[in-house]
Structure formats: structure tokens, C-alpha cells
C-alpha atoms as a PDB file:
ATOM      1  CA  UNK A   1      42.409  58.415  86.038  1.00  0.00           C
ATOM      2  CA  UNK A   2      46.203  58.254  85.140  1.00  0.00           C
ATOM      3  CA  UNK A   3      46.833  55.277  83.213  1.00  0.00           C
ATOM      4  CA  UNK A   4      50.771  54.194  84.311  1.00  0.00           C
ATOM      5  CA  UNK A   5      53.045  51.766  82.951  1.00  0.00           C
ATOM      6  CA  UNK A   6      56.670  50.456  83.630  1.00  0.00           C
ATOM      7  CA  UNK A   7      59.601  48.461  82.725  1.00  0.00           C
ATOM      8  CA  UNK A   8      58.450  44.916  83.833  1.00  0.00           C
ATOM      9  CA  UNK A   9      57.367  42.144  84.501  1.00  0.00           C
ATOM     10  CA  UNK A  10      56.192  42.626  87.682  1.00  0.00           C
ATOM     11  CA  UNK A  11      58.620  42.368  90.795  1.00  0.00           C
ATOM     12  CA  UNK A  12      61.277  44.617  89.223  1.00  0.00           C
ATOM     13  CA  UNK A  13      62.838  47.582  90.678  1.00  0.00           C
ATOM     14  CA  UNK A  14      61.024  49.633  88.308  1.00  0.00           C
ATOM     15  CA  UNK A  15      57.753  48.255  89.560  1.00  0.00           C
ATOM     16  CA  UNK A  16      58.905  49.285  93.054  1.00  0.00           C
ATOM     17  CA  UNK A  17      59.797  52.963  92.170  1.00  0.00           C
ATOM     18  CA  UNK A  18      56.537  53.180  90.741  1.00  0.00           C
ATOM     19  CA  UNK A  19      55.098  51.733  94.323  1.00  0.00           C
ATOM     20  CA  UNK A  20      56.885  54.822  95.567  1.00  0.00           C
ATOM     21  CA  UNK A  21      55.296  57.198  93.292  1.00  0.00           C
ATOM     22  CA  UNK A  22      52.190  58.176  95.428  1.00  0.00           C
ATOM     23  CA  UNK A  23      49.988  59.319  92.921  1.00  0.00           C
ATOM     24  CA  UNK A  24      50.331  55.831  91.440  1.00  0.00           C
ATOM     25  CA  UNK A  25      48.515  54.256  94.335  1.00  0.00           C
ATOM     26  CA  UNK A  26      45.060  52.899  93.439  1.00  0.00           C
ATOM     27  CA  UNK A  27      45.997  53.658  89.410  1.00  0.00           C
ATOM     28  CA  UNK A  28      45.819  51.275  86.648  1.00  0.00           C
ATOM     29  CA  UNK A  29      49.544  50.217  85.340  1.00  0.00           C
ATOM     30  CA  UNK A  30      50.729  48.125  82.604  1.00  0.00           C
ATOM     31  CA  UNK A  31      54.258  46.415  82.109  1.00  0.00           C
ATOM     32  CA  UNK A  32      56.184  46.605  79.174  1.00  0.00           C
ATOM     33  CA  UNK A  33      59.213  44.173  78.605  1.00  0.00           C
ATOM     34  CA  UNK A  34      61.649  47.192  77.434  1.00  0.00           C
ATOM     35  CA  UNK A  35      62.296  50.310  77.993  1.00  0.00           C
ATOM     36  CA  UNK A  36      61.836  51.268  73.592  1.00  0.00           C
ATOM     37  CA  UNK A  37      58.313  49.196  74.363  1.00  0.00           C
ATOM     38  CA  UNK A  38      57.515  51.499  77.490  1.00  0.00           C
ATOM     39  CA  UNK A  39      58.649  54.746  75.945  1.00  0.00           C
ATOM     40  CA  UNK A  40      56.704  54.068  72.668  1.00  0.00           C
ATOM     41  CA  UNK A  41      53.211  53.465  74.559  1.00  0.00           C
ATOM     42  CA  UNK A  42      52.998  56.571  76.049  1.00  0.00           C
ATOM     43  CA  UNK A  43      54.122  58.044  72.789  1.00  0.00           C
ATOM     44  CA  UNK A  44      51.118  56.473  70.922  1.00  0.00           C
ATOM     45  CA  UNK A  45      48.901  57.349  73.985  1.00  0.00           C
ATOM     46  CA  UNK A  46      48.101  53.717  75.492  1.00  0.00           C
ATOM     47  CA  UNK A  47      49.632  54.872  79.248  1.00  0.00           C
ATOM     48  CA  UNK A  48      50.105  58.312  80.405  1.00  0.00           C
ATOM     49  CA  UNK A  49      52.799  58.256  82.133  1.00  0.00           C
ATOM     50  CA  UNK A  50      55.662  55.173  82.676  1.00  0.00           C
ATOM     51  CA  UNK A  51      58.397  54.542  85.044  1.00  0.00           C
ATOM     52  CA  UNK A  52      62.053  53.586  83.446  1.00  0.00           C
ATOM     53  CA  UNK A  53      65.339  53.100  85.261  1.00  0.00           C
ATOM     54  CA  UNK A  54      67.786  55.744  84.054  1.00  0.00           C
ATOM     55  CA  UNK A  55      71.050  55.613  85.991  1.00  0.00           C
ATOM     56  CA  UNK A  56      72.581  53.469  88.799  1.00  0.00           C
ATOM     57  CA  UNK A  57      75.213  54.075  91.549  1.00  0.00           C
ATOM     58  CA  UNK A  58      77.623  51.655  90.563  1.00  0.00           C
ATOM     59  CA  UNK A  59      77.236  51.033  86.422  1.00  0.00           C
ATOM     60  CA  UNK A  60      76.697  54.696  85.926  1.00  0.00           C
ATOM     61  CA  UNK A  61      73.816  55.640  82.533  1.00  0.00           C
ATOM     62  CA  UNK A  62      71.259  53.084  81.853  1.00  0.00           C
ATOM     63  CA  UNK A  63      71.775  53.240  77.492  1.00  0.00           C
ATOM     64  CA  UNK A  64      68.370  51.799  76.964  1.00  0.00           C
ATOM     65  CA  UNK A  65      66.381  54.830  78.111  1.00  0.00           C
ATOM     66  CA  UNK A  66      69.244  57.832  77.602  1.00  0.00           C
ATOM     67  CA  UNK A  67      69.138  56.800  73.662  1.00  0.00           C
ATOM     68  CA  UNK A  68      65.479  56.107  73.538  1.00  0.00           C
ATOM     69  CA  UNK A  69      65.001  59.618  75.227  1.00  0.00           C
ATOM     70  CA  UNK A  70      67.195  60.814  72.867  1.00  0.00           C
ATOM     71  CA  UNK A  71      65.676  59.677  69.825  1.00  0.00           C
ATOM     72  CA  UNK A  72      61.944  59.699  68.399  1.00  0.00           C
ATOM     73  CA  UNK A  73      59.156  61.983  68.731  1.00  0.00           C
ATOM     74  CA  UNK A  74      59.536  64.312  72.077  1.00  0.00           C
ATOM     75  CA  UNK A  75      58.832  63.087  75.543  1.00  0.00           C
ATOM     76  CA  UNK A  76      59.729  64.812  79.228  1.00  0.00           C
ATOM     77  CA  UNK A  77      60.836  63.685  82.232  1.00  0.00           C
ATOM     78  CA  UNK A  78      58.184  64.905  85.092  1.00  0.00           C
ATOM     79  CA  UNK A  79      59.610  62.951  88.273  1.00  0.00           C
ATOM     80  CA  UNK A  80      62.201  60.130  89.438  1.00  0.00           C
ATOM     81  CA  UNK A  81      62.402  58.154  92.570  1.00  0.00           C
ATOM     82  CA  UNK A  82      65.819  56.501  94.332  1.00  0.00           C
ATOM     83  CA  UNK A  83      65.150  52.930  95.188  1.00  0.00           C
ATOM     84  CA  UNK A  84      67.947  51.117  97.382  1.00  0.00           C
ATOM     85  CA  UNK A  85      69.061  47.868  95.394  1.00  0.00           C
ATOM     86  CA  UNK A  86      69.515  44.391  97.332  1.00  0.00           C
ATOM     87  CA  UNK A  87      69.979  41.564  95.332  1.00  0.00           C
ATOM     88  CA  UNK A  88      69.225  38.157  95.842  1.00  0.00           C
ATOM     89  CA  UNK A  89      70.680  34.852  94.453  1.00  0.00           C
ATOM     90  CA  UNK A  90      67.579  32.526  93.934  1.00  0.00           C
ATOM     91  CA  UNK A  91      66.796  28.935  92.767  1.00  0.00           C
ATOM     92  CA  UNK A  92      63.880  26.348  92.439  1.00  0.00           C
ATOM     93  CA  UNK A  93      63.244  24.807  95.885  1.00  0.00           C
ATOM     94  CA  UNK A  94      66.022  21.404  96.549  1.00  0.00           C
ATOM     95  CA  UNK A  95      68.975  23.276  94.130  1.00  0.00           C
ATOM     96  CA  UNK A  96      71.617  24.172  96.049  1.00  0.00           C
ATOM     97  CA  UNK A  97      74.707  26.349  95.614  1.00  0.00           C
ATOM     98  CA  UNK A  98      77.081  23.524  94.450  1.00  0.00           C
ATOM     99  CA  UNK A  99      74.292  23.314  91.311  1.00  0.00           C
ATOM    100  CA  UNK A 100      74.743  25.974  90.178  1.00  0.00           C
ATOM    101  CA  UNK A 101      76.225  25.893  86.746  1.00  0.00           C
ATOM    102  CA  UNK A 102      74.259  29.313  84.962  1.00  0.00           C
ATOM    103  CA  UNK A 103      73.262  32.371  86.305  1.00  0.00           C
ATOM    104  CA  UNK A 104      70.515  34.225  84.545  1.00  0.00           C
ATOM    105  CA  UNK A 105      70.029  37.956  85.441  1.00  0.00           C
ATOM    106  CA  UNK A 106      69.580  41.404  83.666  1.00  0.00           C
ATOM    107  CA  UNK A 107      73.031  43.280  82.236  1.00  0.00           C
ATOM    108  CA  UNK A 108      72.874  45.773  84.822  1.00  0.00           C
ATOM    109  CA  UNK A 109      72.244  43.756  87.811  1.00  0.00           C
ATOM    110  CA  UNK A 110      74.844  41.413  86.853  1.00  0.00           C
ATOM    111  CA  UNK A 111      77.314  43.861  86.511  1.00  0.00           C
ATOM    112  CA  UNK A 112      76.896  44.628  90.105  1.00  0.00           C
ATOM    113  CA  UNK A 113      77.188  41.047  91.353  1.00  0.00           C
ATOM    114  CA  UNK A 114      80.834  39.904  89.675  1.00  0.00           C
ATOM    115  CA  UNK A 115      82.321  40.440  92.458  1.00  0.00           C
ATOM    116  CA  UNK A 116      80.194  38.147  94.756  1.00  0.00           C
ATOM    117  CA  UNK A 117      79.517  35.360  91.817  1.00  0.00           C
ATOM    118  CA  UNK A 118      83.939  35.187  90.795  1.00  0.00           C
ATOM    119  CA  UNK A 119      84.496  34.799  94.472  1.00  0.00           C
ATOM    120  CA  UNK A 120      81.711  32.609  95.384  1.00  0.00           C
ATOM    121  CA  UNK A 121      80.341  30.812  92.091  1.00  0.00           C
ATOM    122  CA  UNK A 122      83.955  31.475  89.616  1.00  0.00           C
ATOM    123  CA  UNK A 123      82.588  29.058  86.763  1.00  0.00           C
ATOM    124  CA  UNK A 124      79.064  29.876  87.128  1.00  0.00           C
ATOM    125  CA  UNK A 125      78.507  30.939  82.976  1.00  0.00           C
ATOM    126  CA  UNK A 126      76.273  34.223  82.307  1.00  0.00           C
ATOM    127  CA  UNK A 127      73.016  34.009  81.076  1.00  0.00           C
ATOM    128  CA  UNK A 128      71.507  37.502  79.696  1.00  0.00           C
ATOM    129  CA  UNK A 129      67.486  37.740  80.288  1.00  0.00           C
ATOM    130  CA  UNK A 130      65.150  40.891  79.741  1.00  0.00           C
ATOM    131  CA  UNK A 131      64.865  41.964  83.554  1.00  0.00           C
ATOM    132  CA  UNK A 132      65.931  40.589  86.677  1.00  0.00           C
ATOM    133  CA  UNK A 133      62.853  39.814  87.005  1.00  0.00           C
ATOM    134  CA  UNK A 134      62.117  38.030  83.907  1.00  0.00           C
ATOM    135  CA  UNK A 135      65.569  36.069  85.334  1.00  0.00           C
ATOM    136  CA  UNK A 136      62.804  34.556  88.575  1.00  0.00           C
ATOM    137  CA  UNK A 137      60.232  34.006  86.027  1.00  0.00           C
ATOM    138  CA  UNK A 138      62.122  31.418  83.834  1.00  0.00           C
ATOM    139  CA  UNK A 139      63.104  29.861  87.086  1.00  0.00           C
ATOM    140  CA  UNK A 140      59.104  29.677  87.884  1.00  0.00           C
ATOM    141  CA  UNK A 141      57.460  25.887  88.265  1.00  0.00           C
ATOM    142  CA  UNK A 142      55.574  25.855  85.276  1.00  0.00           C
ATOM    143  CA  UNK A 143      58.675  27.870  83.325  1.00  0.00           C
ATOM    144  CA  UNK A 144      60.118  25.306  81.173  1.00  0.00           C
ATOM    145  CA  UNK A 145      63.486  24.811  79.170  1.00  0.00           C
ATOM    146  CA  UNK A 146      65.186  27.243  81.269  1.00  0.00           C
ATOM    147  CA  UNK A 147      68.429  27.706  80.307  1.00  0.00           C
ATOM    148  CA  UNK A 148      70.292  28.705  84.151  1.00  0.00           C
ATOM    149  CA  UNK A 149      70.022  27.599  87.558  1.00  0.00           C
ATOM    150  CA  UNK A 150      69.562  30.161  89.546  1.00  0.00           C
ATOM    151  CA  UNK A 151      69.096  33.988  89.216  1.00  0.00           C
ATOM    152  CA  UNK A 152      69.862  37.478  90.449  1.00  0.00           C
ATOM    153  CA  UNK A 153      66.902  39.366  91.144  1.00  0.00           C
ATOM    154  CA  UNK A 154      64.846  41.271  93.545  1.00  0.00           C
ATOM    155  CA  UNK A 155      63.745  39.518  97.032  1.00  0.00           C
ATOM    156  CA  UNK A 156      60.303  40.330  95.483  1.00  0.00           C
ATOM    157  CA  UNK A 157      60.398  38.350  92.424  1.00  0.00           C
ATOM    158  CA  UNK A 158      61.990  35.517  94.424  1.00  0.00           C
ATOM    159  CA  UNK A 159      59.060  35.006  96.084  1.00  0.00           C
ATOM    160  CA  UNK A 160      56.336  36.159  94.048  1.00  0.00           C
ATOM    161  CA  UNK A 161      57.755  32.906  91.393  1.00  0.00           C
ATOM    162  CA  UNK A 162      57.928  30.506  94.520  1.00  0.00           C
ATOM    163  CA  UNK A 163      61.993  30.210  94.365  1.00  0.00           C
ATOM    164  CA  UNK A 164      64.425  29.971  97.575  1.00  0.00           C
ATOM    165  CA  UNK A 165      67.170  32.020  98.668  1.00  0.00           C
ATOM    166  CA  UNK A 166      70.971  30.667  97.923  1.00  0.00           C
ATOM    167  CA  UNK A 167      72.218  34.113  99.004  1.00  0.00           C
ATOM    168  CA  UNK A 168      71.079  37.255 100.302  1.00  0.00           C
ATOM    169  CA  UNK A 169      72.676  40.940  99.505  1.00  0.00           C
ATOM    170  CA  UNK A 170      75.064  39.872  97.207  1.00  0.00           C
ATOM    171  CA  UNK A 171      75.754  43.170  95.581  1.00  0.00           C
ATOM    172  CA  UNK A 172      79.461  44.043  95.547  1.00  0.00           C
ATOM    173  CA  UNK A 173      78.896  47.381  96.332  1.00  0.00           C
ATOM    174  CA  UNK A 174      76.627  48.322  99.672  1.00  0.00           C
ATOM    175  CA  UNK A 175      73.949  50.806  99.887  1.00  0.00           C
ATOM    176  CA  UNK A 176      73.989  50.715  95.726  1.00  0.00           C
ATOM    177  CA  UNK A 177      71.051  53.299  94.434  1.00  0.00           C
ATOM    178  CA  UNK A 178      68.998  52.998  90.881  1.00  0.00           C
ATOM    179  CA  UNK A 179      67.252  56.223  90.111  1.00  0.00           C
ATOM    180  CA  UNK A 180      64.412  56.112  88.017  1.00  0.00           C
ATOM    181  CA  UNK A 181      62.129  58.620  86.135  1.00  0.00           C
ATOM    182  CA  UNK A 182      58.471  59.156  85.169  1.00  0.00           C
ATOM    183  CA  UNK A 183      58.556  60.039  81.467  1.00  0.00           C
ATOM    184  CA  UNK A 184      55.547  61.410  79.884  1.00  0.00           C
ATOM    185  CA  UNK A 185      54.215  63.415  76.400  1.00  0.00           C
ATOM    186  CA  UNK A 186      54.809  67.039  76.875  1.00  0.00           C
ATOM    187  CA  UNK A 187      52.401  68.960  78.494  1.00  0.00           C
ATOM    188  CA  UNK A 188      52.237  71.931  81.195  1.00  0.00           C
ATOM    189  CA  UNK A 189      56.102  71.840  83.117  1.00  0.00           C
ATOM    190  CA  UNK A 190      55.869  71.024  87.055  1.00  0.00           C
ATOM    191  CA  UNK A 191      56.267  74.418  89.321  1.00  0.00           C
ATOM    192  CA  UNK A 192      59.897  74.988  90.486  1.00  0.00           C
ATOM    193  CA  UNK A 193      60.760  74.120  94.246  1.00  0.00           C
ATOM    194  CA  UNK A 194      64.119  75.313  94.580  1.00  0.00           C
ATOM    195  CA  UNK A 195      65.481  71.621  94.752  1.00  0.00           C
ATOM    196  CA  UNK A 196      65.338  70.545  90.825  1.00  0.00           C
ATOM    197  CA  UNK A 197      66.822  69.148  87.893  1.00  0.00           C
ATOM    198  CA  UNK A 198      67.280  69.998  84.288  1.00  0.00           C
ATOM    199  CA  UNK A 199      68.002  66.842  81.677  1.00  0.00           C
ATOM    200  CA  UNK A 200      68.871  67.545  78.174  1.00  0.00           C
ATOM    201  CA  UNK A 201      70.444  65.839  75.384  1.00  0.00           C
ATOM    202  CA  UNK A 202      72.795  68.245  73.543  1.00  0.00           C
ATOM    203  CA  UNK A 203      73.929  67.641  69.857  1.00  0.00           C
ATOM    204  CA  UNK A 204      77.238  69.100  68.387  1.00  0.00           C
ATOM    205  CA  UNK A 205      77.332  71.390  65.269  1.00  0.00           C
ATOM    206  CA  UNK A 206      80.691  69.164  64.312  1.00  0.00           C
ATOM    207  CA  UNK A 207      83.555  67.258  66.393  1.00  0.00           C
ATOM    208  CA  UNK A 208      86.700  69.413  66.838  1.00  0.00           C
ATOM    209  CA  UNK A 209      88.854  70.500  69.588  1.00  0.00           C
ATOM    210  CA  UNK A 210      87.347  72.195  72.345  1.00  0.00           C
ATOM    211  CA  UNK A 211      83.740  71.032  71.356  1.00  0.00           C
ATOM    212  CA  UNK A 212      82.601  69.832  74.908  1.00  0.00           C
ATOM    213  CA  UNK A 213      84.106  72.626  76.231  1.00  0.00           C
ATOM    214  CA  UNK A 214      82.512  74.631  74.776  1.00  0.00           C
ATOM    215  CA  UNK A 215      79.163  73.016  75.903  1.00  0.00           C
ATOM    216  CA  UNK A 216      80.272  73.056  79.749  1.00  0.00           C
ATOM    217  CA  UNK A 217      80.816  76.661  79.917  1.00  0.00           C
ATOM    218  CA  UNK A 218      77.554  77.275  78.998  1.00  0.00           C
ATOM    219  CA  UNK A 219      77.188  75.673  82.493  1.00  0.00           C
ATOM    220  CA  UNK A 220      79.689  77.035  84.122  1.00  0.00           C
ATOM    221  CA  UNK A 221      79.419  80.753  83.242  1.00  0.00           C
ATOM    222  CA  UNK A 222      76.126  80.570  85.080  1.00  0.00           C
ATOM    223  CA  UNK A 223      76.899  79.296  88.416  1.00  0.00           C
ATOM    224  CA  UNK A 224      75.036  75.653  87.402  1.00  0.00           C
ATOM    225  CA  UNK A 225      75.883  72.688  88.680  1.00  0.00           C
ATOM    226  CA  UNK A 226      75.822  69.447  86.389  1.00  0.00           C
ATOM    227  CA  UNK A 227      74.504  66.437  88.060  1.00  0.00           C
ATOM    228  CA  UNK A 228      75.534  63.790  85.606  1.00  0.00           C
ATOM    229  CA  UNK A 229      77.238  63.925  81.964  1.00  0.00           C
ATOM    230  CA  UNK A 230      77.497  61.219  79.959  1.00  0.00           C
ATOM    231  CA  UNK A 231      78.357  60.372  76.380  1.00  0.00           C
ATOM    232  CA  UNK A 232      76.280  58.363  73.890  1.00  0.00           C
ATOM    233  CA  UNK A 233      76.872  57.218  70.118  1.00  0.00           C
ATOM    234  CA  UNK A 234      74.415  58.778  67.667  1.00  0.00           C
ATOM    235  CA  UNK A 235      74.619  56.179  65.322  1.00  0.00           C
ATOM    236  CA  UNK A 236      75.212  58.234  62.625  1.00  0.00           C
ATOM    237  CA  UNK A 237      79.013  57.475  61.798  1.00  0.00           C
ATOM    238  CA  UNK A 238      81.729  56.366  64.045  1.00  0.00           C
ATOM    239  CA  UNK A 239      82.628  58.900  66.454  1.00  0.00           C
ATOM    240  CA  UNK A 240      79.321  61.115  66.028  1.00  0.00           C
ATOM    241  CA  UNK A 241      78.441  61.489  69.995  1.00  0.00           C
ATOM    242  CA  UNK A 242      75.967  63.531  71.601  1.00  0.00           C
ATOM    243  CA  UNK A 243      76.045  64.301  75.697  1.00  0.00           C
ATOM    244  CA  UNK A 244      73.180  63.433  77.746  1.00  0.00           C
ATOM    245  CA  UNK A 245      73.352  65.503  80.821  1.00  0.00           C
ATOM    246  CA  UNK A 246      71.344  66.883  84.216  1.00  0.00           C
ATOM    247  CA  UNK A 247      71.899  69.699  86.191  1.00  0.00           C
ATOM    248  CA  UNK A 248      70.542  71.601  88.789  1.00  0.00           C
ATOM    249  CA  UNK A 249      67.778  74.052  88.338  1.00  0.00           C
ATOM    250  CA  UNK A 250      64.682  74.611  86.844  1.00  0.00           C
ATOM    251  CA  UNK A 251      64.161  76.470  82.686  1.00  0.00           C
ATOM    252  CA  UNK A 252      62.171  79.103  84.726  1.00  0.00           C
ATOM    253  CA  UNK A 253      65.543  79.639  86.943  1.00  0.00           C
ATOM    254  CA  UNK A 254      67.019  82.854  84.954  1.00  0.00           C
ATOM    255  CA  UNK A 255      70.599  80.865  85.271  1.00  0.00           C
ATOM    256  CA  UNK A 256      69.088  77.643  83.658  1.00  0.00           C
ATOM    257  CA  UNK A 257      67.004  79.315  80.840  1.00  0.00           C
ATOM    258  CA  UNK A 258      69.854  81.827  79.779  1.00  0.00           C
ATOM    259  CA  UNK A 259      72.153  78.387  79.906  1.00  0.00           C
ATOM    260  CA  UNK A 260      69.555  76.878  77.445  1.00  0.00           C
ATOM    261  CA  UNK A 261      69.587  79.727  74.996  1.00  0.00           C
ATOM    262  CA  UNK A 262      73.208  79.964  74.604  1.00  0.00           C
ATOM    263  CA  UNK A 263      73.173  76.074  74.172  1.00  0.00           C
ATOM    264  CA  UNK A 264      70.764  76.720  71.429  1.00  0.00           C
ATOM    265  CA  UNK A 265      72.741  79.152  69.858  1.00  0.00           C
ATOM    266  CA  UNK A 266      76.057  76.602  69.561  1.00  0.00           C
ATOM    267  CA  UNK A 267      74.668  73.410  69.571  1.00  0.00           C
ATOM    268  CA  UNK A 268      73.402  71.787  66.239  1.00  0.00           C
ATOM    269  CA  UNK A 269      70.186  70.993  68.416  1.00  0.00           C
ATOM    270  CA  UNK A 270      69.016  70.661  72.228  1.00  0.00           C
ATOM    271  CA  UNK A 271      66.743  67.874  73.282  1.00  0.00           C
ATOM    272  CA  UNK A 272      64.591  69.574  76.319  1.00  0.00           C
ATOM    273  CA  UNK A 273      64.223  66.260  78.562  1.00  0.00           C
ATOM    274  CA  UNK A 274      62.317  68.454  81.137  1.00  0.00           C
ATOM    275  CA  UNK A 275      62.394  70.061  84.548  1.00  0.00           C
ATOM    276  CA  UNK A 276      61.016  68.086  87.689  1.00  0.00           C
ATOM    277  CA  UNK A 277      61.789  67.817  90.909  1.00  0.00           C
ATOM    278  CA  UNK A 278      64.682  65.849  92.571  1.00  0.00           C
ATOM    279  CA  UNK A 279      63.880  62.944  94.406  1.00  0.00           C
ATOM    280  CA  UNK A 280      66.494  63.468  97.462  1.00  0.00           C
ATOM    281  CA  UNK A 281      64.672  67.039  97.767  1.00  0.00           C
ATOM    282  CA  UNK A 282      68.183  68.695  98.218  1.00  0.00           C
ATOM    283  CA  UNK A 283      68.225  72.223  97.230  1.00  0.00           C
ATOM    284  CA  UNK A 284      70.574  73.940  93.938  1.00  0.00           C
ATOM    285  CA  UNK A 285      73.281  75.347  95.338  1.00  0.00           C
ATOM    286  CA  UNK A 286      73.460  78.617  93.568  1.00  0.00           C
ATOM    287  CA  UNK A 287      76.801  80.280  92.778  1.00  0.00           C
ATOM    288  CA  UNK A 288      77.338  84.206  93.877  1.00  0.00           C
ATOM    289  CA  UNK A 289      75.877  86.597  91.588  1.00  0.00           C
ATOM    290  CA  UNK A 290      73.930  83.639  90.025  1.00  0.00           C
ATOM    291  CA  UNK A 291      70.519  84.293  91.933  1.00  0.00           C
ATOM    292  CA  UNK A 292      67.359  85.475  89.585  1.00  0.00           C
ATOM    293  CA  UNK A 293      67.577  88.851  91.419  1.00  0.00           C
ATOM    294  CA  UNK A 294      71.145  88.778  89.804  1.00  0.00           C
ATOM    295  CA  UNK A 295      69.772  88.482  86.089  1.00  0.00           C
ATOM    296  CA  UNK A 296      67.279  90.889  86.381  1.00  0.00           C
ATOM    297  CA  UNK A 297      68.976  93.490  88.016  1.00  0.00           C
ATOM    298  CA  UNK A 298      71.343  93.018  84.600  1.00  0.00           C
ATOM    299  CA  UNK A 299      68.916  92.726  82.017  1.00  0.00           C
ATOM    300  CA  UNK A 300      67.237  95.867  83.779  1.00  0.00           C
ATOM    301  CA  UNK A 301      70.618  97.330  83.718  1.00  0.00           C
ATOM    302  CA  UNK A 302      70.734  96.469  80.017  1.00  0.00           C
ATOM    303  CA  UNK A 303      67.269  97.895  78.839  1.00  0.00           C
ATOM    304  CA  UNK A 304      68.214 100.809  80.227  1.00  0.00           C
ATOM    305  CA  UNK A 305      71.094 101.560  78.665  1.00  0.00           C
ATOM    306  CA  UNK A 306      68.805 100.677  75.122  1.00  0.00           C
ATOM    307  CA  UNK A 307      66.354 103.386  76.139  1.00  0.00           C
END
């Protein structure tokens, strides 16, 4: 049996995406209160295989798990799964809205609620928790000293902690998407499909003009498509960045894997985050001339001109 594990407590959005992974159903699963706590068990071998949010529609990267990916021992992204957000504003049973003095939620799921809570609750004061569903748990009956009155979290994890609705959908932005990815030790890489990503973290040699431009045309050149591209401190020294980024393809695309080499070849290292399937099953567009036919037909063209 596959032993999985998420970012919890249970009645997150994490624990829904892995609902949505079928060959989760029926398997044992553990939550993990972070994402470092998550990552590091299947690193020391105590799960097989977790589920982490990555990136959202709205608030963009998700830095927890693109700088624990980053960092430590290896570890390779085999899957991820879209879930739809909808967030609810929930309280004990006999608060009302005009209680409401503190809202307790996670970062990211505040940060797609401002709008709603400045026009609707303007001097309700911010209250940081570990999950938004860690927000419904300290909000639970037997949950005591509780600094807020109501939180932002999952219509799940209202009910599964007994609360009541104040307000449904309050998300400031509609049909808002988190994707989320199965992460797991390195091991045998899933077939190509024809509708996959790349993800790698890419490390400059040194910062100097033209630097990331240098990295793109690695892309480029090849007819590849970059999904997402984002930015994140190293911590080395201010202003040491390295780019985490996904792109369409698979490493045994010809495109993708000569993309990869000449990434090696400039970059001071390159973090292979894996090649998986995409969860919206839409297929790479490739450029002209960019086809695996394409390659071959030049390398062929190549070895014989070497003899």
C-alpha cells in the first residue's frame, strides 16, 4: 500500500486535492501541520507520497513549498490536481456578524478575502493561524483561548468543527483555482502523454545583466512554453535569487531535454523538480520545427556529417 500524507489538519484544500487523487482512495494518509513537516516525512521515508499546495490563481507561488522544493535532499513532483476555492466566513453557533472583532485564517486565504472583509467587516483585525483549517479548529467547542471570532476556511472545516455560516463565497475573486502537487523521493519518471509539465529550480552562475535572459532563451530557442516563472531569495546574501519555473513538456521530449542540457551548461546548478502530467490534460503546444522528428532528423544530420 501507498502510505500518503498532506498539508493539514483535516478539512483543508489540500486534504481535498488529495480526495481527488484516485489512487489515494482506500490509502492510509497522515497530516502534517506544514508544508517543511510534509516534505521532510517523505524524505525520511514515514509517507510515500504527500500532497502540498504550490500556486494559486489570485496570490500567484505558494513560498512554503517552492523554497522547501528548492532546498534539502532531492524530491520530484509526480502529479497535481486543480481544486476550485470557495471560502466561507464561519463562527461558533449565536455570534453574529456585528461580533466580529478578529478574523483568524491562513496567509493565503486571507489574501484572497480583503476585499470582502474591508468592505464588509473594515475593523475586523487579522489573526495569522497554520491553515484555514486550523483557523475552524480554534473556533471548535472544546478549543479554548481562541484569540478571533470567526474564520475563513473551507465549507468543510466549518462543519466538520460544528461552526455556522456568517457568509458564504466570500472570495474577491470568482472561480479562484489552487493547484496542488504530489511530491515524492525520486524514483522511475511517469510515461509522457503529450499534455505535461516540466518544474525546475534554476540557480545563476552570478547576477549581471542579461542573466535571466539568458535562462529564457534556453526556452525559447526550443519552441517551449513556460507555464509559470517566479523568483525566490536564496538566502545566501541580499539579492542572491534563483527562478523556480514550469513549462510544458516532458525530459524525454527532445525540445525539453536539449533545454535541460544547455541549462546545465550556464546555470551554476539545475534542480530537476520532475515531469508529470498536467492536471487540466491540455496538450504542449509545440512550436514549428520543434517536434522530436525535428531533433532527430538534425542530430542524424549531424552524425553524418562526423562520419
Amino acid at each position: 500500500m501507498t502510505a500518503y500524507g498532506y498539508f493539514g489538519p483535516a478539512g483543508t484544500f489540500t486534504e481535498m486535492a488529495l480526495d481527488a487523487w484516485a489512487p489515494a482512495h482506500g490509502q492510509p494518509r497522515t497530516a502534517f501541520g506544514t508544508v517543511d513537516a510534509a516534505l521532510d516525512a517523505v524524505r525520511r521515508g514515514e509517507v510515500d507520497e504527500v500532497m502540498v499546495p504550490i500556486e494559486n490563481s489570485v496570490e500567484g507561488g505558494v513560498s512554503a513549498t517552492l523554497d522547501a522544493l528548492a532546498t534539502g535532499s532531492a524530491l520530484v513532483v509526480v502529479g497535481e490536481v486543480l481544486v476550485p476555492i470557495t471560502f466561507v466566513l464561519a463562527a461558533r453557533p449565536g455570534v453574529t456578524l456585528a461580533d466580529v472583532r478578529a478574523v483568524g485564517t491562513h496567509s493565503h486565504g486571507w489574501a484572497q478575502v480583503r476585499g470582502w472583509m474591508g468592505t464588509n467587516l473594515p475593523g475586523a483585525t487579522y489573526v495569522p493561524t497554520l491553515s484555514t483549517a486550523a483557523a475552524a479548529e480554534g473556533l471548535a467547542p472544546e478549543a479554548e483561548g481562541t484569540a478571533y471570532d470567526a474564520a475563513v476556511c473551507a465549507p468543510v472545516a466549518a462543519r466538520n468543527n460544528g461552526l455556522h455560516l456568517l457568509a458564504e463565497d466570500i472570495g474577491d475573486v470568482q472561480g479562484a483555482v489552487t493547484r496542488f502537487v504530489l511530491v515524492a523521493r525520486p524514483g522511475s519518471l511517469p510515461a509522457p502523454t503529450g499534455a505535461d509539465k516540466t518544474t525546475v529550480v534554476l540557480f545563476q552562475r552570478t547576477d549581471h545583466a542579461g542573466g535571466l535572459l539568458e535562462l529564457l532563451e534556453q526556452f525559447a530557442a526550443r519552441g517551449i512554453n513556460m507555464t509559470r516563472l517566479e523568483s525566490r531569495p536564496t538566502k545566501d546574501s541580499m539579492g542572491s535569487y534563483c527562478f523556480s519555473v514550469d513549462c510544458e513538456g516532458h525530459i524525454r521530449d527532445a525540445r525539453v531535454a536539449e533545454a535541460l542540457m544547455g541549462l546545465k551548461r550556464i546555470c551554476a546548478d539545475v534542480r530537476f523538480l520532475g515531469s508529470y502530467r498536467r492536471a487540466d490534460g491540455q496538450p504542449a503546444e509545440i512550436a514549428p520545427l520543434a517536434t522530436d522528428a525535428d531533433f532527430a532528423s538534425a542530430q542524424a544530420w549531424l552524425e553524418g556529417l562526423r562520419g
